[in-house]
PDB file of N, CA and C in Angstrom:
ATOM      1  N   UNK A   1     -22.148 -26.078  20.442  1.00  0.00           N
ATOM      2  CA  UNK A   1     -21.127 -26.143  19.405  1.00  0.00           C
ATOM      3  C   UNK A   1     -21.494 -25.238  18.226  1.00  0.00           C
ATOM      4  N   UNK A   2     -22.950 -24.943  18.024  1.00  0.00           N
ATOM      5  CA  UNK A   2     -23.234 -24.255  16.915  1.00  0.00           C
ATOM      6  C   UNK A   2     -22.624 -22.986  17.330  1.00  0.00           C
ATOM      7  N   UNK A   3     -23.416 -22.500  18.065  1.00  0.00           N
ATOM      8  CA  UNK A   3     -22.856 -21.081  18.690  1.00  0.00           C
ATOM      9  C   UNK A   3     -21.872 -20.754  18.798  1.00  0.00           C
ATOM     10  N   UNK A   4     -21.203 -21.700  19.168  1.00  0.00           N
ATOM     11  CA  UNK A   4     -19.128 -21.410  18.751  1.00  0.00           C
ATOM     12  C   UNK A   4     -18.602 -20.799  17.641  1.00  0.00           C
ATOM     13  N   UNK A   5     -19.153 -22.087  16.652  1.00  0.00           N
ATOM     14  CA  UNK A   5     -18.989 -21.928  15.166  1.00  0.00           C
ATOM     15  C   UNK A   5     -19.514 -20.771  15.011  1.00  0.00           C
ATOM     16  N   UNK A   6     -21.028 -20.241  15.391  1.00  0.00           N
ATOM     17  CA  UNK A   6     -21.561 -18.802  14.668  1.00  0.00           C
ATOM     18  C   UNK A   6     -20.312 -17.856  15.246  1.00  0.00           C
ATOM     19  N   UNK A   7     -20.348 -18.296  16.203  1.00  0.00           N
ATOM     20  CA  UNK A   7     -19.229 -16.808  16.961  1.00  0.00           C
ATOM     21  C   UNK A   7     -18.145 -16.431  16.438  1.00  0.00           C
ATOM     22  N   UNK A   8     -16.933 -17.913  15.762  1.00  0.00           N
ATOM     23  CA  UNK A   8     -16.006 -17.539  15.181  1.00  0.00           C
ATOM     24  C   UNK A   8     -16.306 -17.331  13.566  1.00  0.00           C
ATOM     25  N   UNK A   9     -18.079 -17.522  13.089  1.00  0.00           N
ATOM     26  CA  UNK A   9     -17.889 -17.098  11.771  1.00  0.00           C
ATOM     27  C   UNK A   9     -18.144 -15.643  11.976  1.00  0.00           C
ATOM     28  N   UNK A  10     -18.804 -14.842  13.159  1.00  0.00           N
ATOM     29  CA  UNK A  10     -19.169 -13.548  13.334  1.00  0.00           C
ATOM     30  C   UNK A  10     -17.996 -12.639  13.317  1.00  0.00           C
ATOM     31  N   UNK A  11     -17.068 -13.320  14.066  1.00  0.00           N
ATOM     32  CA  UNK A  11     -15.841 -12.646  14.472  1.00  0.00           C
ATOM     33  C   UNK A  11     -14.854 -12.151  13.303  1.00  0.00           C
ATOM     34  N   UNK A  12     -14.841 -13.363  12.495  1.00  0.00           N
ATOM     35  CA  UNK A  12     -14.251 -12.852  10.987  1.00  0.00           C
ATOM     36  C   UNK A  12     -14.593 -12.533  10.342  1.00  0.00           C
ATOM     37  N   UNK A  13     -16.169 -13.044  10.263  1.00  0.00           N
ATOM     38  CA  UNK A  13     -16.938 -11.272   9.163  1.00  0.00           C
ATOM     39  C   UNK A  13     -16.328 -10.221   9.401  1.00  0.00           C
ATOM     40  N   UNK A  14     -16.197  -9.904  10.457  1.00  0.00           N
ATOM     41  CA  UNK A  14     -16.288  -8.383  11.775  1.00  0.00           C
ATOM     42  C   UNK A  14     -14.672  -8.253  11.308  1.00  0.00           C
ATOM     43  N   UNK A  15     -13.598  -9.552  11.450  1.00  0.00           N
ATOM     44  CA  UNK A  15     -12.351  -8.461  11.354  1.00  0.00           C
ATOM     45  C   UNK A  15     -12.018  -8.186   9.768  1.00  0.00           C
ATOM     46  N   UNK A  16     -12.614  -9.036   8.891  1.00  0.00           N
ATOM     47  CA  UNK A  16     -12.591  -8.981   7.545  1.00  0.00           C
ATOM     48  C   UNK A  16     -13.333  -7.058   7.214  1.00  0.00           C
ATOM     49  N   UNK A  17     -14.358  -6.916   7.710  1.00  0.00           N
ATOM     50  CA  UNK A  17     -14.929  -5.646   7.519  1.00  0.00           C
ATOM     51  C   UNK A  17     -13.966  -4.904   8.240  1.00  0.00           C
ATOM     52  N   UNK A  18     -13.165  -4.868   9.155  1.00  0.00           N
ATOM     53  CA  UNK A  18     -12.555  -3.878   9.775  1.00  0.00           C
ATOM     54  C   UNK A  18     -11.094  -3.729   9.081  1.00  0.00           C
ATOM     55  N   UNK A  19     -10.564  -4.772   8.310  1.00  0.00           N
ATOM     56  CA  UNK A  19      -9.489  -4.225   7.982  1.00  0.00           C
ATOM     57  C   UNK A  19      -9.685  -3.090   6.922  1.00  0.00           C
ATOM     58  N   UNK A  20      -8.508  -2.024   6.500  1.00  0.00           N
ATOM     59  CA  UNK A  20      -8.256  -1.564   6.146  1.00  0.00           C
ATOM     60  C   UNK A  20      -8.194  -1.395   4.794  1.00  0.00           C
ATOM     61  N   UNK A  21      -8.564  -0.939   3.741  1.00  0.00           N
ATOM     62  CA  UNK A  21      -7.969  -1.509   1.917  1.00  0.00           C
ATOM     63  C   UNK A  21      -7.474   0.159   1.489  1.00  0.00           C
ATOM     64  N   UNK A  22      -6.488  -0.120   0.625  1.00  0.00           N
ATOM     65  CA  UNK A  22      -5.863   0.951   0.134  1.00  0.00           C
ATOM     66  C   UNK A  22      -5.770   2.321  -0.476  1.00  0.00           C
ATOM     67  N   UNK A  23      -7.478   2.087  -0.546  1.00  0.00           N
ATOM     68  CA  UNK A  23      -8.029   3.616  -0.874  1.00  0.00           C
ATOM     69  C   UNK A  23      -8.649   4.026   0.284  1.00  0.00           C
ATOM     70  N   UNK A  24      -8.600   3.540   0.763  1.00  0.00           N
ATOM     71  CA  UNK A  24      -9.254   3.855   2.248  1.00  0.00           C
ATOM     72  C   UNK A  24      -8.335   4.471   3.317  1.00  0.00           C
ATOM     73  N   UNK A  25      -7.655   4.074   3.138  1.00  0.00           N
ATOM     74  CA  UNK A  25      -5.914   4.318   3.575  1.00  0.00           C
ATOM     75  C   UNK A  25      -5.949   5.448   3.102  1.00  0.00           C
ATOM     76  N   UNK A  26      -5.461   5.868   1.633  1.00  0.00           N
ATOM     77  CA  UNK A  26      -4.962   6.672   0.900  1.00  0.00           C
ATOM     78  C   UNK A  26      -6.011   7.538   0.653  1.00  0.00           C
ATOM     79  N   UNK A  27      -6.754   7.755   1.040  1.00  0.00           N
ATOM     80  CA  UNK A  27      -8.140   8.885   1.215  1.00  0.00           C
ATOM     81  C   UNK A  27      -8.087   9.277   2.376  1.00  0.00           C
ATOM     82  N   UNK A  28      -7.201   8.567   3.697  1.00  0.00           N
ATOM     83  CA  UNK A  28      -7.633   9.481   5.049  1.00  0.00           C
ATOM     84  C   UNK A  28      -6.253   9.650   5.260  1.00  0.00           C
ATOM     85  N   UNK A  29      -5.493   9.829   4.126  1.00  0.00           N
ATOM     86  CA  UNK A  29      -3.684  10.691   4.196  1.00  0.00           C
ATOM     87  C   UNK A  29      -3.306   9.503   5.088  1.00  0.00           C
ATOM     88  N   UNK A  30      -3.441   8.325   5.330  1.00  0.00           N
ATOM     89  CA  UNK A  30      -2.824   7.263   6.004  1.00  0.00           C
ATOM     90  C   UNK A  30      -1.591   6.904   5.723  1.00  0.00           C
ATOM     91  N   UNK A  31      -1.330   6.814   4.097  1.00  0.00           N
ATOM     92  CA  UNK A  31      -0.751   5.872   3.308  1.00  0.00           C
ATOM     93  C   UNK A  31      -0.422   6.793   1.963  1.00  0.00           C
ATOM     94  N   UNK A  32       0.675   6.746   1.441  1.00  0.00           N
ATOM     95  CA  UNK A  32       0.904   7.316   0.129  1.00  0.00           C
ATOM     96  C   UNK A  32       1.833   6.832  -0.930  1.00  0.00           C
ATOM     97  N   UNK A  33       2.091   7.245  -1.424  1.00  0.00           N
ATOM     98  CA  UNK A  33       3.214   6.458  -2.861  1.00  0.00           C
ATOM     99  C   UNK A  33       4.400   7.295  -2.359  1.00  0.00           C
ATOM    100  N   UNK A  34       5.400   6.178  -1.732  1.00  0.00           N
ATOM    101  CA  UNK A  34       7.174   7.038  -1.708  1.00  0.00           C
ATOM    102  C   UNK A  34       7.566   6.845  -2.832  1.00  0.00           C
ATOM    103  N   UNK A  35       8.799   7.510  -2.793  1.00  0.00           N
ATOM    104  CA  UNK A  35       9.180   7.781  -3.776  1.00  0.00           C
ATOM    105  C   UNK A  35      10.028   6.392  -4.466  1.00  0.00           C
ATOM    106  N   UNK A  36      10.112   5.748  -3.512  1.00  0.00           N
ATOM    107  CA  UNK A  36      11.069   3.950  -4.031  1.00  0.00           C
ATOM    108  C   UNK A  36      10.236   2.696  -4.919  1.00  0.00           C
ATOM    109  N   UNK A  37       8.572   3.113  -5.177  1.00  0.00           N
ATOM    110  CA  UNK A  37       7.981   2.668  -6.030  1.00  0.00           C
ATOM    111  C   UNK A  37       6.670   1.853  -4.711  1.00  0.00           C
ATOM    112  N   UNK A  38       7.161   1.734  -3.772  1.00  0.00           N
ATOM    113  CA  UNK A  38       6.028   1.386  -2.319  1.00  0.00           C
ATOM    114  C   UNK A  38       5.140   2.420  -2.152  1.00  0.00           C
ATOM    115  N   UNK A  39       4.138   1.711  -1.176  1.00  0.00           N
ATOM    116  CA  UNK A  39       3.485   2.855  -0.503  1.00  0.00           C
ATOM    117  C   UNK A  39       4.231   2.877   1.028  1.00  0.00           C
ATOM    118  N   UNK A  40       4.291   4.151   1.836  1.00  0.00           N
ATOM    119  CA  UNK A  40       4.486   3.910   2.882  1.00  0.00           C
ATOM    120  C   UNK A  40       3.731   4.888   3.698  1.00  0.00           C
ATOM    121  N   UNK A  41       3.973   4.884   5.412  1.00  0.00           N
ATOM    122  CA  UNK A  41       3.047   5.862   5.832  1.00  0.00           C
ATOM    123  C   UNK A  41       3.249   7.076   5.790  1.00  0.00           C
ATOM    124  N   UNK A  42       2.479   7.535   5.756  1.00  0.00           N
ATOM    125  CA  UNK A  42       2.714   9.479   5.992  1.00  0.00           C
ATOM    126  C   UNK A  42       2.785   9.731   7.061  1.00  0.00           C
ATOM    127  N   UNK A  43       2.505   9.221   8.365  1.00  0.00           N
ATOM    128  CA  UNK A  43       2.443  10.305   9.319  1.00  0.00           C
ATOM    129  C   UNK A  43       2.963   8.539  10.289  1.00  0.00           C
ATOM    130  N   UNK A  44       4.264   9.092  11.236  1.00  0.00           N
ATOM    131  CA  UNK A  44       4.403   7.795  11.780  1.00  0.00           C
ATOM    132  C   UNK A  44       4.339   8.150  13.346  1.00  0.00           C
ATOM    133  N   UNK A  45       4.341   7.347  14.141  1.00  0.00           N
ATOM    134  CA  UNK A  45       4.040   5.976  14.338  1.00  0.00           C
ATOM    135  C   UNK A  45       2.738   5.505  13.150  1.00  0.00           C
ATOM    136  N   UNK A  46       2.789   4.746  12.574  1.00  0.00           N
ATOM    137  CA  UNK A  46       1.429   4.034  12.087  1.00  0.00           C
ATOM    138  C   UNK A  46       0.762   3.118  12.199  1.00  0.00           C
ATOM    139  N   UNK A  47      -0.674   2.455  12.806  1.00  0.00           N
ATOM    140  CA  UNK A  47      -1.108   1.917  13.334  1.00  0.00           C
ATOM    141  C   UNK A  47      -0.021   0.358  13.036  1.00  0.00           C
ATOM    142  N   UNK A  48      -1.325  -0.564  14.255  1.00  0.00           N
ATOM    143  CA  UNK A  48      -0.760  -1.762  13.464  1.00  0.00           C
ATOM    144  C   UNK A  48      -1.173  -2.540  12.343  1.00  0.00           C
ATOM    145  N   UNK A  49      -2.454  -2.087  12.349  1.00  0.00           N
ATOM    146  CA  UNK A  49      -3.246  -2.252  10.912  1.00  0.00           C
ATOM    147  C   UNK A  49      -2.723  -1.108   9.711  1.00  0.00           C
ATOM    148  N   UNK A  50      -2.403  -0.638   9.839  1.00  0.00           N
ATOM    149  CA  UNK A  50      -2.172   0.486   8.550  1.00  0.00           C
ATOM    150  C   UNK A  50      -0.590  -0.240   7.999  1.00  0.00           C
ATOM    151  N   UNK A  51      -0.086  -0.784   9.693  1.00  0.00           N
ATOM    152  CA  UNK A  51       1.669  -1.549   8.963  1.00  0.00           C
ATOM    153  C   UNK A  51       1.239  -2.637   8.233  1.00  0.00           C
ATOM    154  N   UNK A  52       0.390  -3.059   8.705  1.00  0.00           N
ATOM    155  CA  UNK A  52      -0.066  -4.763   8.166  1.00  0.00           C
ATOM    156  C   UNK A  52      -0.389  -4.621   6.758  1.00  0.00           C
ATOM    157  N   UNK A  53      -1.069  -3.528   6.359  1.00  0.00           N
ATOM    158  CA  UNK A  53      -1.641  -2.719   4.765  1.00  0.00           C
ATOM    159  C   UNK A  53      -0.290  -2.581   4.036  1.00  0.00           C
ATOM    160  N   UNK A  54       0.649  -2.204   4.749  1.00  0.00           N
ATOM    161  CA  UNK A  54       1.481  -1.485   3.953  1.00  0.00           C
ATOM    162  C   UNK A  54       2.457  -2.921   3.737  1.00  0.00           C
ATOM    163  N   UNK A  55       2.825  -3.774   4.387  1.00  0.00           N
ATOM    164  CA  UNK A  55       3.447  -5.113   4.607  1.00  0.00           C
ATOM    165  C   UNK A  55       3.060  -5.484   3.097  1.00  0.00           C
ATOM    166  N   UNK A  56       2.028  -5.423   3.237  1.00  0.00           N
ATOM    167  CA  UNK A  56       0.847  -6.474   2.119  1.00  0.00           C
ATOM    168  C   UNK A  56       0.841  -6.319   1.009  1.00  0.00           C
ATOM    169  N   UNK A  57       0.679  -4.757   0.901  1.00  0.00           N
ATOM    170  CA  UNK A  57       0.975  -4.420  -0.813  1.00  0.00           C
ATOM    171  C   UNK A  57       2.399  -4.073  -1.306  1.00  0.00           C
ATOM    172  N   UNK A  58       3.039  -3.667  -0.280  1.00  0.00           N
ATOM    173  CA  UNK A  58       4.635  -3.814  -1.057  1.00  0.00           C
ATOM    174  C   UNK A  58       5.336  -5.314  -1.225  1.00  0.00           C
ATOM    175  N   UNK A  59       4.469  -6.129  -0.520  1.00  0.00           N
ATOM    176  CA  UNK A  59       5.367  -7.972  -0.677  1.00  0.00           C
ATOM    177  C   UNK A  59       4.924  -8.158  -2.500  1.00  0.00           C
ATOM    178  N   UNK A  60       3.083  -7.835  -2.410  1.00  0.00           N
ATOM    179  CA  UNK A  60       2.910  -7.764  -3.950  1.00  0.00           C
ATOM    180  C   UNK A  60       3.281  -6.991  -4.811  1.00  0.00           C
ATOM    181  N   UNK A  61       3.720  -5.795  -4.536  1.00  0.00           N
ATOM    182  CA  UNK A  61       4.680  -4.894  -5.355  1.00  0.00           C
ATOM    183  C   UNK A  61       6.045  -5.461  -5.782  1.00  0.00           C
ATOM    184  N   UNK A  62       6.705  -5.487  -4.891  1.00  0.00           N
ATOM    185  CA  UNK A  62       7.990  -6.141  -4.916  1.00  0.00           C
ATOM    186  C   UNK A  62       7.931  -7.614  -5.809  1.00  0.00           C
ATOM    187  N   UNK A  63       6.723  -8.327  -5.625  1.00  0.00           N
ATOM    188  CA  UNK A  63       6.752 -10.056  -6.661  1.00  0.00           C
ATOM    189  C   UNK A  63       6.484  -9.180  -7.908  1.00  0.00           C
ATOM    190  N   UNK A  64       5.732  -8.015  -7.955  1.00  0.00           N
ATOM    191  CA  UNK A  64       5.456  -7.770  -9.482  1.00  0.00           C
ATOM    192  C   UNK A  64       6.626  -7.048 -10.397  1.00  0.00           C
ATOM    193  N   UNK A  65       7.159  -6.542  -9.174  1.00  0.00           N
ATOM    194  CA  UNK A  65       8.786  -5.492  -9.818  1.00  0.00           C
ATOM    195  C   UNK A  65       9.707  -6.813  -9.922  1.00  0.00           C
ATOM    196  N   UNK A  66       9.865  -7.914  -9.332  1.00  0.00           N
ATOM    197  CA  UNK A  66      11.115  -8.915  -9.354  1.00  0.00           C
ATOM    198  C   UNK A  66      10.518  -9.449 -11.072  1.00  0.00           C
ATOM    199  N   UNK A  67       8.761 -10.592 -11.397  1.00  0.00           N
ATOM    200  CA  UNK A  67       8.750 -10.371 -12.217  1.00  0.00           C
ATOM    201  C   UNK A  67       8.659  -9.395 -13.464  1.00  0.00           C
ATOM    202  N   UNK A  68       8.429  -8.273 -13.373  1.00  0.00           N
ATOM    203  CA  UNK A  68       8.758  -7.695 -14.335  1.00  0.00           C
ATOM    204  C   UNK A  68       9.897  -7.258 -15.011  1.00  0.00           C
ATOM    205  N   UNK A  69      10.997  -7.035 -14.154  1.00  0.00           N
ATOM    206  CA  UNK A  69      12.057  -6.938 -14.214  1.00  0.00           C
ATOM    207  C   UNK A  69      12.758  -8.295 -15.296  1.00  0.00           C
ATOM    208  N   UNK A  70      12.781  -9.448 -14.478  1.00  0.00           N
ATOM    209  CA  UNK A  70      12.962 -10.437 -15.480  1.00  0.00           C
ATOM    210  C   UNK A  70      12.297 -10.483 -16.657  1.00  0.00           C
ATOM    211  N   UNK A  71      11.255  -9.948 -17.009  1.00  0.00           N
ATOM    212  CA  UNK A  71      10.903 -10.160 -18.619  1.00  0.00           C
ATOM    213  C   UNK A  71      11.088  -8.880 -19.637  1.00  0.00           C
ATOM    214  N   UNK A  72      11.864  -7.952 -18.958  1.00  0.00           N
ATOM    215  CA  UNK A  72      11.735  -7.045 -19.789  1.00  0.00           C
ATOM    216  C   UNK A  72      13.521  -7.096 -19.408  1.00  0.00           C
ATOM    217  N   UNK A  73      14.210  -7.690 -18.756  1.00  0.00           N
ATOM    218  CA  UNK A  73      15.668  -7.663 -18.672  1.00  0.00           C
ATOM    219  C   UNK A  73      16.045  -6.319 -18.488  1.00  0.00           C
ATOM    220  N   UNK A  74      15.580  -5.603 -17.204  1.00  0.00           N
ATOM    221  CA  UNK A  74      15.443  -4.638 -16.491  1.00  0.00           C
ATOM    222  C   UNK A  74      16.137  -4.703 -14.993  1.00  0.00           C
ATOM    223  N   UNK A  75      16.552  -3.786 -14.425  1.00  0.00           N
ATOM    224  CA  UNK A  75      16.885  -3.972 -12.964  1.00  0.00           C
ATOM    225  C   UNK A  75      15.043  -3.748 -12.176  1.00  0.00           C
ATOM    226  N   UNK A  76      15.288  -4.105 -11.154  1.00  0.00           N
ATOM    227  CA  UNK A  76      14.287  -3.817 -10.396  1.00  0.00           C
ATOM    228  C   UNK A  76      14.185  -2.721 -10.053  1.00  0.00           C
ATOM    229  N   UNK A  77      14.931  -1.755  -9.462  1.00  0.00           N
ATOM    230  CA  UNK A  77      15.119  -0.564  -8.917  1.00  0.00           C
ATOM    231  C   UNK A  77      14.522   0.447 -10.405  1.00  0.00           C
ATOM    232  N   UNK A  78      14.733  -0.221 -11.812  1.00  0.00           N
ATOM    233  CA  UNK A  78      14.190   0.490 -12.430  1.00  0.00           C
ATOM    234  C   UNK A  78      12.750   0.223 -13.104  1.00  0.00           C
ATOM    235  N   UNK A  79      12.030  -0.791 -12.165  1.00  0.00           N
ATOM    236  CA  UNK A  79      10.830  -0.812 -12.801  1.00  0.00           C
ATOM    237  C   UNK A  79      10.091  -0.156 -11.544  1.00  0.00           C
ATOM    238  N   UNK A  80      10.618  -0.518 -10.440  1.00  0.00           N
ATOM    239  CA  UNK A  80      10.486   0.706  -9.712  1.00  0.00           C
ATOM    240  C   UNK A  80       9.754   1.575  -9.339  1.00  0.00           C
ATOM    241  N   UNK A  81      11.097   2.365  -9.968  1.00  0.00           N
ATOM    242  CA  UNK A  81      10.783   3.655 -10.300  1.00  0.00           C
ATOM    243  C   UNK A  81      10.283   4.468 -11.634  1.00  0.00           C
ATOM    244  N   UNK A  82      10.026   3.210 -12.105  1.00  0.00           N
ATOM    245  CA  UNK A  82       8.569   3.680 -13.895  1.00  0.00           C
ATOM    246  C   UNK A  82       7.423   3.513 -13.128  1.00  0.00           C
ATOM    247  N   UNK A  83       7.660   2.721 -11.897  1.00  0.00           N
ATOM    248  CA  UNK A  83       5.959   2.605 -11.309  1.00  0.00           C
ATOM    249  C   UNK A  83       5.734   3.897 -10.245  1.00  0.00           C
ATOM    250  N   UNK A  84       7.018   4.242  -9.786  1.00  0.00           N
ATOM    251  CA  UNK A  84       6.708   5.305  -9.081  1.00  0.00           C
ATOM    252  C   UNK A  84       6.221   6.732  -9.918  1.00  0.00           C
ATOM    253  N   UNK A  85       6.428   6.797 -11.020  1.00  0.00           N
ATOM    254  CA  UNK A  85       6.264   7.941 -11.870  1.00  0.00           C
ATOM    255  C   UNK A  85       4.902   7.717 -12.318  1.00  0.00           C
ATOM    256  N   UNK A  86       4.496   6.937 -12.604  1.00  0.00           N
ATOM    257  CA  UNK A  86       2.947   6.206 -13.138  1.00  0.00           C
ATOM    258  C   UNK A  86       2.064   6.222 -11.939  1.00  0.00           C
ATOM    259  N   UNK A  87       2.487   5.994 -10.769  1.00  0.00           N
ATOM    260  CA  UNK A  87       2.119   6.343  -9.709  1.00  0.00           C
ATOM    261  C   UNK A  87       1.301   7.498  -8.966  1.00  0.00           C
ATOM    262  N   UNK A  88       2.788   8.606  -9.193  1.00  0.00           N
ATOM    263  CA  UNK A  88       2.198   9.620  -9.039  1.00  0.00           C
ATOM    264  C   UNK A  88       1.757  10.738  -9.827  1.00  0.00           C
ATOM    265  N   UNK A  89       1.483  10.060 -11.236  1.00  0.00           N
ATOM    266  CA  UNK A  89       0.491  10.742 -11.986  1.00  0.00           C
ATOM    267  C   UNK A  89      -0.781  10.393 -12.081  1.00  0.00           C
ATOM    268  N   UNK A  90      -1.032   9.474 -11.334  1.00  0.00           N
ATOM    269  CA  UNK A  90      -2.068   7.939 -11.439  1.00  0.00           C
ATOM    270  C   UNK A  90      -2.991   8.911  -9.780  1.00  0.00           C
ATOM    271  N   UNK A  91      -2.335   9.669  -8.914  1.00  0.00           N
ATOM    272  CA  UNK A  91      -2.307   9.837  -7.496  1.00  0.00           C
ATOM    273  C   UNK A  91      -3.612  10.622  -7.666  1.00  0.00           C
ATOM    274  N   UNK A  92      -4.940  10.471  -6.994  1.00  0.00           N
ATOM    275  CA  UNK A  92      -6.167  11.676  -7.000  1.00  0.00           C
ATOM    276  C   UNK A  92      -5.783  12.112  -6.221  1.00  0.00           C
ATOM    277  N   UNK A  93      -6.497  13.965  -6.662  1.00  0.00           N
ATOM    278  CA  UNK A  93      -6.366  14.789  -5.901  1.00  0.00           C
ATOM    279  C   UNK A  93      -6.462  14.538  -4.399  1.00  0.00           C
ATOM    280  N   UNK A  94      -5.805  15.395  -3.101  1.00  0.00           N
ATOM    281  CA  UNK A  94      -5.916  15.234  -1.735  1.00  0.00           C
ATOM    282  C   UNK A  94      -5.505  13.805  -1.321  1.00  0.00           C
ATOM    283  N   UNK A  95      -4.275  12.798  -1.964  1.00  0.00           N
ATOM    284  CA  UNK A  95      -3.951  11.766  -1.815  1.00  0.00           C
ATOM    285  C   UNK A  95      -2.183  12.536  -1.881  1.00  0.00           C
ATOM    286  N   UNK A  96      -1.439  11.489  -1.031  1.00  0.00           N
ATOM    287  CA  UNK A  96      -0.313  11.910  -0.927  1.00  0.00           C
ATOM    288  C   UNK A  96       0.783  10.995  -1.654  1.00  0.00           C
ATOM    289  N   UNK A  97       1.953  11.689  -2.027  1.00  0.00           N
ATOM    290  CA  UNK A  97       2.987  11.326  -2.685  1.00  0.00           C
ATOM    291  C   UNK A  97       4.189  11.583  -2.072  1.00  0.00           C
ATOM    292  N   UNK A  98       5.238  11.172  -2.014  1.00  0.00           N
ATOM    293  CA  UNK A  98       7.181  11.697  -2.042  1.00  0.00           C
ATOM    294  C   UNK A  98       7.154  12.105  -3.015  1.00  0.00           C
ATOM    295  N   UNK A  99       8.158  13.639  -2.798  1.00  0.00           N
ATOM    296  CA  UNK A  99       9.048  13.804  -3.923  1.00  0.00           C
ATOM    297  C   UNK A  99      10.156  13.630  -4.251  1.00  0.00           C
ATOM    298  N   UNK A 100      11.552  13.695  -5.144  1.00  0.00           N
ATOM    299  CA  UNK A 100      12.082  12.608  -4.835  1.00  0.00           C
ATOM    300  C   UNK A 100      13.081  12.963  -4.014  1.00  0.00           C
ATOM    301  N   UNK A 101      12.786  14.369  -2.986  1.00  0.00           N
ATOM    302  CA  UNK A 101      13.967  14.346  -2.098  1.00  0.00           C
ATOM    303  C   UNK A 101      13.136  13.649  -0.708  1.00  0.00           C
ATOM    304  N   UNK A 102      12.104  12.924  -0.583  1.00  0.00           N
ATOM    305  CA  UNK A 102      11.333  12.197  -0.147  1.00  0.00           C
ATOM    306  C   UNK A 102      10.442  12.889   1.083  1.00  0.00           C
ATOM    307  N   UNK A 103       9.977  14.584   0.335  1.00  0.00           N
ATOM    308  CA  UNK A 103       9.184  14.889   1.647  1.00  0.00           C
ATOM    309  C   UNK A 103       7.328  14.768   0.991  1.00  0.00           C
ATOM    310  N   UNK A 104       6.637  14.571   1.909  1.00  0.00           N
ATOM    311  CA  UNK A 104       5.365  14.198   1.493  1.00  0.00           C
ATOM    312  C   UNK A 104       4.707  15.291   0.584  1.00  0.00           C
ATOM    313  N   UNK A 105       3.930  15.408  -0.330  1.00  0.00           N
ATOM    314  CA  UNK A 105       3.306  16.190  -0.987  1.00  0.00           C
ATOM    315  C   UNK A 105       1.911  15.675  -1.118  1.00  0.00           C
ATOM    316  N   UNK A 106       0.602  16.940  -1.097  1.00  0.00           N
ATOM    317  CA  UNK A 106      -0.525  16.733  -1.013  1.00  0.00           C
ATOM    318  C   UNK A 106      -0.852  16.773  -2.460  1.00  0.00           C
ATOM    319  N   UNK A 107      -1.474  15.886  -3.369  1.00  0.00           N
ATOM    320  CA  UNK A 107      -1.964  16.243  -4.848  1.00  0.00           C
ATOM    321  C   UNK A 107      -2.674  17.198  -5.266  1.00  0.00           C
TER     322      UNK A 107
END
């Protein structure tokens, strides 16, 4: 029974280290800032881990644009796109962006 337990605590060390995080992404041109205030992929098909990345931080994008929006009595679409501009001035070099006719650009 121990050995079980070690196995399934080994196993989630192991997939915890293997996922993906967003500079990591966005350092191997995986992942970039579109132009709608998300990140999405650059180059598609994209894994199923790189979708799962991208799932993840636009659900928290999107809770932070719905609240922000409400406290500044803003549309969403326009906090947005203040984050998309902050974004991609925010973007390091050799990291990718949309422009806003939405084709990829290298920084």
């Amino acid at each position: 029974m121990k050995r079980i337990l070690a196995a399934i605590g080994l196993i989630m060390l192991l997939q915890n280290a293997w996922a993906i995080d967003i500079r990591t992404a966005k350092a191997e041109g995986l992942v970039g800032e579109a132009n709608t205030g998300f990140i999405a992929a650059v180059h598609t098909p994209a894994s199923a881990e790189v979708r799962a990345l991208i799932a993840d931080v636009n659900n928290k994008r999107k809770a932070q644009f719905d609240s922000t929006a409400r406290k500044t009595d803003t549309s969403v679409a326009q906090v947005a796109h203040r984050f998309y501009e902050l974004a991609v001035q925010k973007t390091a070099s050799g990291h990718f962006y949309q422009d806003s006719a939405g084709r990829w650009k290298k920084k």
